[in-house]
Protein backbone atom coordinates (compact mmCIF):
# COMPACT_ATOMS: atom_id res chain seq x y z
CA UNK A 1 38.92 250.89 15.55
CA UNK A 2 37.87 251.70 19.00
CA UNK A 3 35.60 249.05 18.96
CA UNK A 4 37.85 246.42 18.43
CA UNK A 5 39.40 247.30 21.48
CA UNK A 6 36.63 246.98 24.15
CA UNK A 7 35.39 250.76 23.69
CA UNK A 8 33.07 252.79 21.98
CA UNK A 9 35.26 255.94 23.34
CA UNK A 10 36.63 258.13 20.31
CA UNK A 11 34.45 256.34 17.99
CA UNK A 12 34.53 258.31 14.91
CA UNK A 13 30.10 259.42 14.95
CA UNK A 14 30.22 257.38 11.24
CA UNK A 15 30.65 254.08 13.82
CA UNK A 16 27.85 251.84 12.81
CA UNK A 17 28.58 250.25 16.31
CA UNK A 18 27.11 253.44 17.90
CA UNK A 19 24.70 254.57 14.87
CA UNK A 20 23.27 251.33 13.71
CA UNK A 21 22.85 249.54 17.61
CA UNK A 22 19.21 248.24 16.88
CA UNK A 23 20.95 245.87 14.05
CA UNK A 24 23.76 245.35 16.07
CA UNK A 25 21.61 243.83 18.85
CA UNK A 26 19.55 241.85 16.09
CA UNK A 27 22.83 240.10 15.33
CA UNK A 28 23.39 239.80 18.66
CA UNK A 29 19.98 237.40 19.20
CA UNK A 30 20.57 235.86 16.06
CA UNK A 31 23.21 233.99 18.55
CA UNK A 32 20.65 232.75 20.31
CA UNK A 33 20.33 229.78 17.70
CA UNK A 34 22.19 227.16 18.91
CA UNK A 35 23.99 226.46 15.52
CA UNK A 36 24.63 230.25 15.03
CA UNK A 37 26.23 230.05 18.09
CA UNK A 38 28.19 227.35 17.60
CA UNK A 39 29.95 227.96 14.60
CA UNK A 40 30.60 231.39 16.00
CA UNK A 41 32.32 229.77 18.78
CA UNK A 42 34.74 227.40 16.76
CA UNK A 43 35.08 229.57 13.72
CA UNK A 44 36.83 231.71 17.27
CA UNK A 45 38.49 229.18 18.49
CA UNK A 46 40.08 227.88 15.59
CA UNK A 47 41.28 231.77 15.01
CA UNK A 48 42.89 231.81 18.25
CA UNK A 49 44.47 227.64 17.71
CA UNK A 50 46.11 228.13 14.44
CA UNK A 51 46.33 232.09 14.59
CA UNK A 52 49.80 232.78 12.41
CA UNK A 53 50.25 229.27 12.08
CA UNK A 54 47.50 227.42 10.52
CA UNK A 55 46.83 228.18 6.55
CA UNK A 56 43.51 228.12 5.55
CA UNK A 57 43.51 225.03 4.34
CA UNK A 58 44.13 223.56 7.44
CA UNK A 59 41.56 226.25 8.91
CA UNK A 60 38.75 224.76 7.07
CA UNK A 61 39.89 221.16 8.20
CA UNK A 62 39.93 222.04 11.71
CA UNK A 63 36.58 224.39 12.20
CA UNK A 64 34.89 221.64 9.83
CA UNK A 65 36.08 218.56 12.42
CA UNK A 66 34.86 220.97 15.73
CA UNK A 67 32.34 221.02 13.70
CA UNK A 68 31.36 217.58 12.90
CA UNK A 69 30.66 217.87 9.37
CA UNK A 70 31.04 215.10 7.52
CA UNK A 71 30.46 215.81 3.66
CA UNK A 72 32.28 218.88 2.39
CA UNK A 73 31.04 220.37 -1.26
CA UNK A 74 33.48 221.60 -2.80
CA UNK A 75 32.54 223.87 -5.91
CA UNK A 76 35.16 224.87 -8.62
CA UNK A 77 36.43 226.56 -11.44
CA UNK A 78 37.29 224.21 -14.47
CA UNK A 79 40.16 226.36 -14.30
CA UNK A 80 41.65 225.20 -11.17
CA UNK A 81 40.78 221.49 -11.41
CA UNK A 82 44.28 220.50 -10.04
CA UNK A 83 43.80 222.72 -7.31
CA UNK A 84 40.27 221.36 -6.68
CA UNK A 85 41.47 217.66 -6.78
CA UNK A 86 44.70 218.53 -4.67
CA UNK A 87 42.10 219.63 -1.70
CA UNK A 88 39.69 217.10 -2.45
CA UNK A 89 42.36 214.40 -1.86
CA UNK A 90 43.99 216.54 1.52
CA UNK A 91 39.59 216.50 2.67
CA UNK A 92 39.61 212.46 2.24
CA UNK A 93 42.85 212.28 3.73
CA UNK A 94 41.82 213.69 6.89
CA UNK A 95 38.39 211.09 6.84
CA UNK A 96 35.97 213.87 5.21
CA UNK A 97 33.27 212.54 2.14
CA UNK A 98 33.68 215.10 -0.91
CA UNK A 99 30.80 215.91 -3.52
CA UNK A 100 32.67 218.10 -6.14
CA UNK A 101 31.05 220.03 -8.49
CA UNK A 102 32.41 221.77 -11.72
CA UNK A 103 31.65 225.56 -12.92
CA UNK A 104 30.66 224.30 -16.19
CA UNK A 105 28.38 221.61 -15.13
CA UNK A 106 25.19 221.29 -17.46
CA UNK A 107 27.34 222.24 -20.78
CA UNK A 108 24.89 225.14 -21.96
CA UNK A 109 26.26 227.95 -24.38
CA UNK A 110 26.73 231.39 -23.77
CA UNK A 111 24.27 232.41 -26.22
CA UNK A 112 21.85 230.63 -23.82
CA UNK A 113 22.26 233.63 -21.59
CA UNK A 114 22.27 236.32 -24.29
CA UNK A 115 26.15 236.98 -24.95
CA UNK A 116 27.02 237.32 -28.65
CA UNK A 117 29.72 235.43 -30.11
CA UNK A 118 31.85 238.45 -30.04
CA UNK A 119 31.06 238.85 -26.11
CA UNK A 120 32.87 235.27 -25.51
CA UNK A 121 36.90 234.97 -24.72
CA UNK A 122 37.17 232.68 -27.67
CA UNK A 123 34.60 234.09 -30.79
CA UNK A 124 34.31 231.57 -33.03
CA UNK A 125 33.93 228.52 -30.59
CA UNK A 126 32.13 226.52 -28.19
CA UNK A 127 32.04 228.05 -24.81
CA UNK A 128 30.11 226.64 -21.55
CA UNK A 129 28.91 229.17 -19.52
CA UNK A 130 29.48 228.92 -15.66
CA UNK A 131 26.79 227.67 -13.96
CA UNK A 132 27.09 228.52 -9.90
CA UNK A 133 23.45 228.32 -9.39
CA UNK A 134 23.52 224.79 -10.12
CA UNK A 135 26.58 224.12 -8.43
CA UNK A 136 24.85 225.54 -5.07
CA UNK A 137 21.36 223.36 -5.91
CA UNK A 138 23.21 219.96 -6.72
CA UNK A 139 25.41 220.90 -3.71
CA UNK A 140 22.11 221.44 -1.14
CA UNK A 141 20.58 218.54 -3.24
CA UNK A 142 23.84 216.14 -1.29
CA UNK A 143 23.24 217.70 1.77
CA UNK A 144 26.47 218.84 2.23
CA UNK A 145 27.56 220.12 5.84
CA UNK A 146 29.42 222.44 4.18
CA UNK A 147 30.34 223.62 0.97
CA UNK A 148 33.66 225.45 -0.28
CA UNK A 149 34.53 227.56 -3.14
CA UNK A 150 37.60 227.17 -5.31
CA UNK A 151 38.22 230.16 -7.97
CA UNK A 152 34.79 230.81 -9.07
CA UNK A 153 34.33 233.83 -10.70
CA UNK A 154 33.42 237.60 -9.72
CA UNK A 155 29.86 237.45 -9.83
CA UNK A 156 29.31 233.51 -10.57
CA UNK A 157 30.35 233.20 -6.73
CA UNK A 158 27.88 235.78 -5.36
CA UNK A 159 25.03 233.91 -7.57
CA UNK A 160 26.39 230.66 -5.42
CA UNK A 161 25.90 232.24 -2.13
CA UNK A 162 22.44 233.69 -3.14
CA UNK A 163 21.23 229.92 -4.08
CA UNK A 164 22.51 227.95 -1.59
CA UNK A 165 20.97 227.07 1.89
CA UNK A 166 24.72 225.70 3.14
CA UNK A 167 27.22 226.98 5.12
CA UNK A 168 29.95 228.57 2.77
CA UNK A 169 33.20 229.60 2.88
CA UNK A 170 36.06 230.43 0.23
CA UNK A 171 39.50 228.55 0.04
CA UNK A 172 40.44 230.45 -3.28
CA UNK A 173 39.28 233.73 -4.58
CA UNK A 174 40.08 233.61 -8.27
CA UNK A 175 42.47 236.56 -9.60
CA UNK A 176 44.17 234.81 -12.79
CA UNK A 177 46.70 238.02 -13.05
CA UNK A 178 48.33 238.04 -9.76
CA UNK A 179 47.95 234.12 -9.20
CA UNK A 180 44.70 233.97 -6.85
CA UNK A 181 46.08 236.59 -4.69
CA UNK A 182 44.13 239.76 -4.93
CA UNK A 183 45.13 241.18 -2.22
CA UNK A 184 48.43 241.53 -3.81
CA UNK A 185 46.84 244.98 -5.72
CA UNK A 186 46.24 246.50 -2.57
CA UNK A 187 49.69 245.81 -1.11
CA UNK A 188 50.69 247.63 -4.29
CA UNK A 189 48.00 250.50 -4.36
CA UNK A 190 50.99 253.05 -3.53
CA UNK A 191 53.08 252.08 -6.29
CA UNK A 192 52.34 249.27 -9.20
CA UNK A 193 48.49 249.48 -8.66
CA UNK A 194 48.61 253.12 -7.25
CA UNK A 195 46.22 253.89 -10.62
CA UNK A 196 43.72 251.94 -9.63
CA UNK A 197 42.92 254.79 -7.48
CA UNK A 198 42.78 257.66 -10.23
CA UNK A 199 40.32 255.97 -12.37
CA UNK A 200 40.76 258.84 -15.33
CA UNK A 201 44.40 257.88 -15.50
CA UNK A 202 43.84 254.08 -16.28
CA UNK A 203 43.88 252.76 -19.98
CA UNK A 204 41.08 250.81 -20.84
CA UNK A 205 43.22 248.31 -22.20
């Protein structure tokens, strides 16, 4: 933590700030693109305007008008729709265009990517596989300025930062036990979630 402080002094020797300096200094001239630099600068400076007092919704409002974006993308989970169309209509509110673009977009089967029918939540029926590759392509296609994820899935959102070429961010990080909050399982690693951490204790179910 010594680094966050101004010093490398009693940096533990594991310290990637005083082990791994040659990519530290790439980063470094990566600044050195104008746009690098300036959404470094505003994604700062909105941390230090609404620090403890903006949410994050109003986070991503404010770096995207310092910004000047224009056209947000907003990518979602079919199961959050209302959440989706609740920010969609706060973006327009505040004079932003929004190109939305659904998880399920394209309509193609499971089977299409190999699952069997017992491998789907529902065996038996129709089930669209997500689709975040096309969500990023349709979403680059619009030219968003930038795009924004709402509850994809574990994996499905990594595929949508691979495949797109746009400045991303997350407003919701889909956890459907705890309510989109998963940092609520580490507040509660020492008790409720405290087997998490002894894997060999944990039922399967």
């Amino acid at each position: 933590m010594s680094c966050c402080f101004g010093t490398e002094e009693g940096a533990p020797r594991f310290c990637p700030g005083i082990n791994k300096t040659e990519l530290v200094n790439k980063a470094e001239r990566v600044l050195e693109d104008r746009e690098v630099l300036r959404c470094a600068q505003e994604a700062s400076r909105v941390e230090a305007a609404g620090y403890c007092r903006w949410t994050r919704v109003q986070e991503v409002i404010e770096f995207s008008r310092r910004m000047g974006f224009n056209r947000i993308g907003v990518a979602f989970c079919i199961g959050l729709i209302r959440e989706a169309r609740s920010f969609s209509d706060i973006l327009k509110a505040h004079q932003f265009e929004v190109i939305s673009v659904c998880c399920k977009v394209g309509i193609a089967p499971k089977e299409t990517l190999g699952l069997s029918d017992a491998e789907k939540i529902r065996p038996g029926a129709f089930e669209g596989h997500c689709n975040p590759i096309a969500q990023a392509l349709i979403l680059d296609g619009e030219q968003c300025d930038l795009n924004v994820l709402v509850g994809l899935c574990v994996g499905h959102d990594a595929l949508f930062f691979k495949y797109t070429n746009t400045l991303t961010t997350v407003l919701v990080a889909k956890d459907r036990v705890t309510g989109h909050n998963p940092a609520a399982v580490l507040y509660t690693s020492d008790s409720y979630y405290n087997k998490l951490k002894n894997p060999e204790e944990e039922s399967p179910a």
